[in-house]
N, C-alpha and C. Protein backbone atom coordinates (compact mmCIF):
# COMPACT_ATOMS: atom_id res chain seq x y z
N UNK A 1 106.03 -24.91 -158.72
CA UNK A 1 106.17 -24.85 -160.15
C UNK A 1 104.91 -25.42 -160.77
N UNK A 2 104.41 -24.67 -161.50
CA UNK A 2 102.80 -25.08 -162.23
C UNK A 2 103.38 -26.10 -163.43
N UNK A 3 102.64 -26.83 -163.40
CA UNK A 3 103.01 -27.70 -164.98
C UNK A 3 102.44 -26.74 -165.85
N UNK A 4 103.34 -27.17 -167.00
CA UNK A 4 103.16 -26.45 -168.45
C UNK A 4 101.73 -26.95 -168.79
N UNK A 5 100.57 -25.89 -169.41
CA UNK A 5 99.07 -26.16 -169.95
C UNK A 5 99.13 -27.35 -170.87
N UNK A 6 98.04 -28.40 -170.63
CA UNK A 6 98.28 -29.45 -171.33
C UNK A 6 99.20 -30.61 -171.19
N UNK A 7 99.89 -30.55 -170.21
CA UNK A 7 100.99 -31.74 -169.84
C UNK A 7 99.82 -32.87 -169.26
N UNK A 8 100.81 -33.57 -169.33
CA UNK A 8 99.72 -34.99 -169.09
C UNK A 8 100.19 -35.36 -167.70
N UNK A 9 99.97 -36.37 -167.08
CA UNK A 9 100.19 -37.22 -165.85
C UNK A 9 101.27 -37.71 -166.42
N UNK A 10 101.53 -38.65 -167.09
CA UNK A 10 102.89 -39.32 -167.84
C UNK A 10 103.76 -38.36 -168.37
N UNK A 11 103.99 -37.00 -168.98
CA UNK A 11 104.33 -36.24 -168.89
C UNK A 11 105.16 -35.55 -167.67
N UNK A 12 104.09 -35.63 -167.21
CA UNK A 12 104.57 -34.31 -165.63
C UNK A 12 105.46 -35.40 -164.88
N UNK A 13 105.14 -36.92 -164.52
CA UNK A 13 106.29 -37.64 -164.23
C UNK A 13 107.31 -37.98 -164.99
N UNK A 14 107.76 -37.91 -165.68
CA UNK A 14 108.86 -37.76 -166.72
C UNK A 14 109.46 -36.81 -166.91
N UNK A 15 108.98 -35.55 -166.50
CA UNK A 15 109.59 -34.36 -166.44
C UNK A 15 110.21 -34.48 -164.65
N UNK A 16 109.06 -34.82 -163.81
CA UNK A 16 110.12 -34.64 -162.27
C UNK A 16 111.11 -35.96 -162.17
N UNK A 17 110.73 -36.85 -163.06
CA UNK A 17 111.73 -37.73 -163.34
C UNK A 17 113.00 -36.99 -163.51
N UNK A 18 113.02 -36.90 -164.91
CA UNK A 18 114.28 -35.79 -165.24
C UNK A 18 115.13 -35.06 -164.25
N UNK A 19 114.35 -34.24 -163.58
CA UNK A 19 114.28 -33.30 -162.33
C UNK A 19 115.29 -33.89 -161.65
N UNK A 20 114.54 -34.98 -160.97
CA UNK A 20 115.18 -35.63 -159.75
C UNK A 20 116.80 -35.92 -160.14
N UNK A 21 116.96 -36.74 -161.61
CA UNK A 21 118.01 -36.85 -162.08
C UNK A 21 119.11 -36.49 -162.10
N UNK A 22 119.06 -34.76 -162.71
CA UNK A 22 119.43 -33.81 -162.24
C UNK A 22 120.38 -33.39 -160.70
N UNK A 23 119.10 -33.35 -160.27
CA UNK A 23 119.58 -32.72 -158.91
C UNK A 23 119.98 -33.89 -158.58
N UNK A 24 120.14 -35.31 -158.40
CA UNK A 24 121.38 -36.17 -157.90
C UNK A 24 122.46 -36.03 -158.71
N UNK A 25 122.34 -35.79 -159.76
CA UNK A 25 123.95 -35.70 -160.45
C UNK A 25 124.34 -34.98 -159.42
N UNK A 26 123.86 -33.69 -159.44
CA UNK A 26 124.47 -32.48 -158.99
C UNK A 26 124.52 -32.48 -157.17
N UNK A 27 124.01 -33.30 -156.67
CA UNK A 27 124.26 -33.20 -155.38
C UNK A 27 125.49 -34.45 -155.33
N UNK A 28 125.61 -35.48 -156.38
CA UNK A 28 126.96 -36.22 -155.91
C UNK A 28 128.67 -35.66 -156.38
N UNK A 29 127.69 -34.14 -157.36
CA UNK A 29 129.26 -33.48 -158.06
C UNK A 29 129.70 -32.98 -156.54
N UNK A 30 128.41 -32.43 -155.87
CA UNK A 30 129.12 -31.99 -154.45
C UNK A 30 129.45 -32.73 -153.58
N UNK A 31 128.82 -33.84 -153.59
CA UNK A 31 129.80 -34.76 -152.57
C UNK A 31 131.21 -35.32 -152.91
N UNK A 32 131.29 -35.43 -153.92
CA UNK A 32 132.49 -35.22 -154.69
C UNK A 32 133.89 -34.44 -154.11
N UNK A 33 133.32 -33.17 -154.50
CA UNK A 33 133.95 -32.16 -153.73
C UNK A 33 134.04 -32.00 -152.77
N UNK A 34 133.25 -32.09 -151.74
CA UNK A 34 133.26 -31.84 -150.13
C UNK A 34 134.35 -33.34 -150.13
N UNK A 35 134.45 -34.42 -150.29
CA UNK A 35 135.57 -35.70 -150.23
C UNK A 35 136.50 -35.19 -150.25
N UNK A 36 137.00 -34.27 -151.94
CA UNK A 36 137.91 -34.04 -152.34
C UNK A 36 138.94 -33.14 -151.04
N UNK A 37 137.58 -32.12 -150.73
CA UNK A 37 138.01 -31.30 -149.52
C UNK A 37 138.56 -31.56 -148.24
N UNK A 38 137.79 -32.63 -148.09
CA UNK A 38 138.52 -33.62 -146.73
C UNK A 38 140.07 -34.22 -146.65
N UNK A 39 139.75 -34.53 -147.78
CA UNK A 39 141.31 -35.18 -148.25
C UNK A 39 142.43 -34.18 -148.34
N UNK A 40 142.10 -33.12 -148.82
CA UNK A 40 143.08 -31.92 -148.89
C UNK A 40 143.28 -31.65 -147.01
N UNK A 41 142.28 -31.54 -146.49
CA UNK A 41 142.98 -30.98 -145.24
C UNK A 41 143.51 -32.44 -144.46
N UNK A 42 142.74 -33.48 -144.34
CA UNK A 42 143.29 -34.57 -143.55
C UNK A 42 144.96 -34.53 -144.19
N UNK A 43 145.99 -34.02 -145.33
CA UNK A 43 147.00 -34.12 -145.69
C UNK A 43 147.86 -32.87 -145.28
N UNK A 44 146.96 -32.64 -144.55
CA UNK A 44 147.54 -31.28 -143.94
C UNK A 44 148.55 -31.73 -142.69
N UNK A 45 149.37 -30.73 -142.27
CA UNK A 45 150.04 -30.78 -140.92
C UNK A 45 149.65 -29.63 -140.32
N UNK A 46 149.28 -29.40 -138.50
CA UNK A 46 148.28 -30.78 -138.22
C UNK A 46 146.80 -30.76 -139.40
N UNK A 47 146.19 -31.76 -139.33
CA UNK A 47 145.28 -31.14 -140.00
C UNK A 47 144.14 -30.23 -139.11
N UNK A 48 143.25 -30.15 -139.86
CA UNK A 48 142.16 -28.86 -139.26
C UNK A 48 141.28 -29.85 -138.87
N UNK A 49 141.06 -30.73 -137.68
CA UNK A 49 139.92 -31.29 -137.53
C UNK A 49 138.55 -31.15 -137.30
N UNK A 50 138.63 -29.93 -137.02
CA UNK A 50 137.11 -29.25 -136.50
C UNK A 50 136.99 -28.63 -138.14
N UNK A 51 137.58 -28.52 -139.37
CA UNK A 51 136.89 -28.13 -140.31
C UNK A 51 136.61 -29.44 -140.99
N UNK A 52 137.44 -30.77 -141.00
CA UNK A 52 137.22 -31.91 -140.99
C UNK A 52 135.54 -32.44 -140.67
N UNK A 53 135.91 -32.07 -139.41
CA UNK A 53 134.39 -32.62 -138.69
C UNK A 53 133.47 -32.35 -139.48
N UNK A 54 133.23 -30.64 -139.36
CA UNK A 54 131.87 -30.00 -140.13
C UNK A 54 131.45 -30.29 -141.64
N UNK A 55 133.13 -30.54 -142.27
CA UNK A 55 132.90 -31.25 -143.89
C UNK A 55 132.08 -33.00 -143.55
N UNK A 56 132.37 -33.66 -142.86
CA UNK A 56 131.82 -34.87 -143.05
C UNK A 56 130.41 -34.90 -142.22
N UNK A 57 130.55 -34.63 -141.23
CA UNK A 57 128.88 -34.31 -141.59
C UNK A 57 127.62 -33.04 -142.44
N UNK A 58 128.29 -32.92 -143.20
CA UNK A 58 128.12 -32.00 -144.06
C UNK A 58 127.74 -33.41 -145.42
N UNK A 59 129.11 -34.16 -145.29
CA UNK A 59 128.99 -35.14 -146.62
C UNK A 59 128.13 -36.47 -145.81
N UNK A 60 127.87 -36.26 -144.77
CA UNK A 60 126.58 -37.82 -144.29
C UNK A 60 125.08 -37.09 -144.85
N UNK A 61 125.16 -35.90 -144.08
CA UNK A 61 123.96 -35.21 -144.79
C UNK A 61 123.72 -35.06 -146.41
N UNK A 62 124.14 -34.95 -146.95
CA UNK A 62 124.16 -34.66 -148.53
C UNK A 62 124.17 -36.53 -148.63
N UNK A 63 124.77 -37.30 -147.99
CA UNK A 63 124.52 -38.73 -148.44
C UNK A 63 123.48 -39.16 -148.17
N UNK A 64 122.92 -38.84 -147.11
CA UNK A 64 121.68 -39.62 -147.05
C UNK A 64 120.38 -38.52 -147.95
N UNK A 65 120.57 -37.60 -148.25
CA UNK A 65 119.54 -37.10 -149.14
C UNK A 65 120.11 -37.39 -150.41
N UNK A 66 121.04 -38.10 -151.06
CA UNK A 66 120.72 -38.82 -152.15
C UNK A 66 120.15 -39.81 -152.39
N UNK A 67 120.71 -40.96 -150.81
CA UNK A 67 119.94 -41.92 -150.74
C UNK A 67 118.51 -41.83 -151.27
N UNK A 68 118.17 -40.57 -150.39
CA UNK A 68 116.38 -40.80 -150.40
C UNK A 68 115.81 -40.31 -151.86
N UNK A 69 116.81 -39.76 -152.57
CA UNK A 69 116.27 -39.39 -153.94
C UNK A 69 116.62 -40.01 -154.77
N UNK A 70 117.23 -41.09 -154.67
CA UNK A 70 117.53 -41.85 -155.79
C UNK A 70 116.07 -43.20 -155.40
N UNK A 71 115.84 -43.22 -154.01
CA UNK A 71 114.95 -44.13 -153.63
C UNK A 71 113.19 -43.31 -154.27
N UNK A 72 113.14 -42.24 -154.48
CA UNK A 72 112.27 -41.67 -154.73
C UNK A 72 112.06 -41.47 -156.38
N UNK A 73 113.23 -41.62 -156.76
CA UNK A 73 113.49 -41.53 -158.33
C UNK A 73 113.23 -43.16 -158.73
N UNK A 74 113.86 -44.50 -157.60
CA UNK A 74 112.99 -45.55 -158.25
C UNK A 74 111.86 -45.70 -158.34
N UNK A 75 111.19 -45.36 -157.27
CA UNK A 75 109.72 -45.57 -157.42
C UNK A 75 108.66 -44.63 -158.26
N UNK A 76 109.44 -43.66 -158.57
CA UNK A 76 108.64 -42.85 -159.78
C UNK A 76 108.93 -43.44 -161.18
N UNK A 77 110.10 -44.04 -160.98
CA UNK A 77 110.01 -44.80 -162.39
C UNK A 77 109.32 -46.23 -162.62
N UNK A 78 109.08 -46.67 -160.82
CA UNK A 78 108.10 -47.89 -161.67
C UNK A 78 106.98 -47.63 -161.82
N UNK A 79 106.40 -46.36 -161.31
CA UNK A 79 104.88 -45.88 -161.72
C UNK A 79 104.85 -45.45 -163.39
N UNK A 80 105.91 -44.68 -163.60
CA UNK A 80 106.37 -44.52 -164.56
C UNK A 80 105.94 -45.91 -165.88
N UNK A 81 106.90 -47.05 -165.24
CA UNK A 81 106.69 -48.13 -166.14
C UNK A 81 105.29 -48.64 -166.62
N UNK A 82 105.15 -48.87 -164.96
CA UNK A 82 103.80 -49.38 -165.01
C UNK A 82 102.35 -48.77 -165.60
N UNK A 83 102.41 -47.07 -165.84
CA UNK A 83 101.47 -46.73 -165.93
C UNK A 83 101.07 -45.91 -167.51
N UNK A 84 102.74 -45.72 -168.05
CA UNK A 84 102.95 -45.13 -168.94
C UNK A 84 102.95 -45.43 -170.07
């Protein structure tokens, strides 16, 4: 994605700021859901464990790439602070 003509450095981080924002909301609406999903079948009789399985590591994966974007979203905001 090209930055818009004329965006600044403080700009363009404030915009992938935003960005990042974003896409963690939206990757914890899905972890959300993939939970929600677990829970529905673990209440199952029997439940489905092998679709079990594939949902939770499905939801470690999606957890640890929030981790790393929320860790990536702090440190753009203290450049952010610091520089802006």
């Amino acid at each position: 994605m090209n930055p818009p003509a004329g965006e600044t450095g403080c700009e363009l981080m404030k915009r992938l700021a935003k960005d990042l924002k974003k896409t963690i909301h939206d990757d914890e609406v899905h972890a959300a859901k993939i939970a929600q999903r677990i829970a529905e079948l673990e209440a199952q009789s029997p439940p489905d464990e092998q679709q079990i399985n594939a949902l939770k590591q499905a939801q470690e994966v999606l957890r640890k790439k929030i981790e790393d974007e929320r860790a990536s979203l702090s440190e753009l905001e203290d450049v952010i602070r610091e520089n802006c």
